[in-house]
Protein backbone atom coordinates (compact mmCIF):
# COMPACT_ATOMS: atom_id res chain seq x y z
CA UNK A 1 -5.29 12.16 7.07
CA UNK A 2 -3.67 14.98 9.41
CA UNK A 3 -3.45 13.00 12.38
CA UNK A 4 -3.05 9.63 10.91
CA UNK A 5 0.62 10.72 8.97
CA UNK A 6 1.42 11.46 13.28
CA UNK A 7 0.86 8.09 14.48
CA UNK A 8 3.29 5.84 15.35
CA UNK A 9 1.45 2.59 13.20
CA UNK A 10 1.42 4.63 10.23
CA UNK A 11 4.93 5.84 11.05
CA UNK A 12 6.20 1.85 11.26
CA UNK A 13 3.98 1.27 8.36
CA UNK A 14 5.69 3.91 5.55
CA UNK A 15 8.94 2.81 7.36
CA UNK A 16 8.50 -0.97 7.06
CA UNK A 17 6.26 -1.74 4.17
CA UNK A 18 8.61 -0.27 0.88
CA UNK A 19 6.26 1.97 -1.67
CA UNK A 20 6.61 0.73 -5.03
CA UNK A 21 6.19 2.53 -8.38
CA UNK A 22 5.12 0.67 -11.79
CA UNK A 23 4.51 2.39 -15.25
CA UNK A 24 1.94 1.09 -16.86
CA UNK A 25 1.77 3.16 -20.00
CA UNK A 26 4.37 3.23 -23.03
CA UNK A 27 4.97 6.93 -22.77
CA UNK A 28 6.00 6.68 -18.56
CA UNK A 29 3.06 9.28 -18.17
CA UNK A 30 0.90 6.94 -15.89
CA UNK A 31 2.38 5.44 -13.34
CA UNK A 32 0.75 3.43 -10.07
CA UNK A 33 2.07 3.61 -6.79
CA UNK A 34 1.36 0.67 -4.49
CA UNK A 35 2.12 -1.02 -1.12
CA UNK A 36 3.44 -5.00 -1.24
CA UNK A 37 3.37 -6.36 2.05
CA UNK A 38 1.77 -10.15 1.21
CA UNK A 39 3.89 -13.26 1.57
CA UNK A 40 5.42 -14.12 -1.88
CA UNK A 41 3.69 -17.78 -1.58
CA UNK A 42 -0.04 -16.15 -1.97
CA UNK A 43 -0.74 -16.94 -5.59
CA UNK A 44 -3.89 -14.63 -5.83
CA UNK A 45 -3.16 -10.72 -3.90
CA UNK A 46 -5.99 -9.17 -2.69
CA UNK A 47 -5.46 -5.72 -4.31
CA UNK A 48 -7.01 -2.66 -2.41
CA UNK A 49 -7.98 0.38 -5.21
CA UNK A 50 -8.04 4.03 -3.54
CA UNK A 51 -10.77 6.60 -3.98
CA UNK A 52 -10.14 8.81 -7.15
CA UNK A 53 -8.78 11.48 -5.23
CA UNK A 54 -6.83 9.08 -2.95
CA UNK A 55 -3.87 7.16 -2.46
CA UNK A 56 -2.94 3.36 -1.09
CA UNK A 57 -2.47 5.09 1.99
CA UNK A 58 -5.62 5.16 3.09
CA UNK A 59 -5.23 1.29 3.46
CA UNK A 60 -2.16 1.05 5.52
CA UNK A 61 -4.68 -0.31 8.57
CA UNK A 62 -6.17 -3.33 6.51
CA UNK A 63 -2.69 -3.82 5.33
CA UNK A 64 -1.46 -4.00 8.83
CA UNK A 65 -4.07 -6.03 10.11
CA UNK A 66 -3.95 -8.54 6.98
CA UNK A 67 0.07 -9.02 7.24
CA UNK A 68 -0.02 -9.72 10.92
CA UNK A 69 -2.54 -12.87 10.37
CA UNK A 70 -0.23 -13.93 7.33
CA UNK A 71 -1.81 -12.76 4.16
């Protein structure tokens, strides 16, 4: 992930596409972070889930590629 964080498309991508926290447990001790980038018209997301160890940002390519043909 060393030389991705240096490239300009992931550079754009953390600097376009806004990272968004939601708690999903009562006690705020779990908490996802994800990427929206979709239209707000798509009914159904396609929802990418990381590795265990990893984060969304191993997607930021198929997120890239999928917002520039309009999903």
């Amino acid at each position: 992930m060393g030389e991705i964080k240096v490239s300009p498309d992931y550079n754009w991508f953390r600097g376009t596409v806004p990272l968004k926290k939601i708690i999903v447990d009562d006690d705020d001790s779990k908490i996802w972070s994800l990427y929206d980038a979709g239209p707000r018209s798509i009914r159904c997301p396609l929802i990418f889930l990381p590795p265990v160890s990893g984060t969304a940002d191993v997607f930021f390519r198929q997120i890239l590629a999928l917002t520039g043909w309009g999903y």
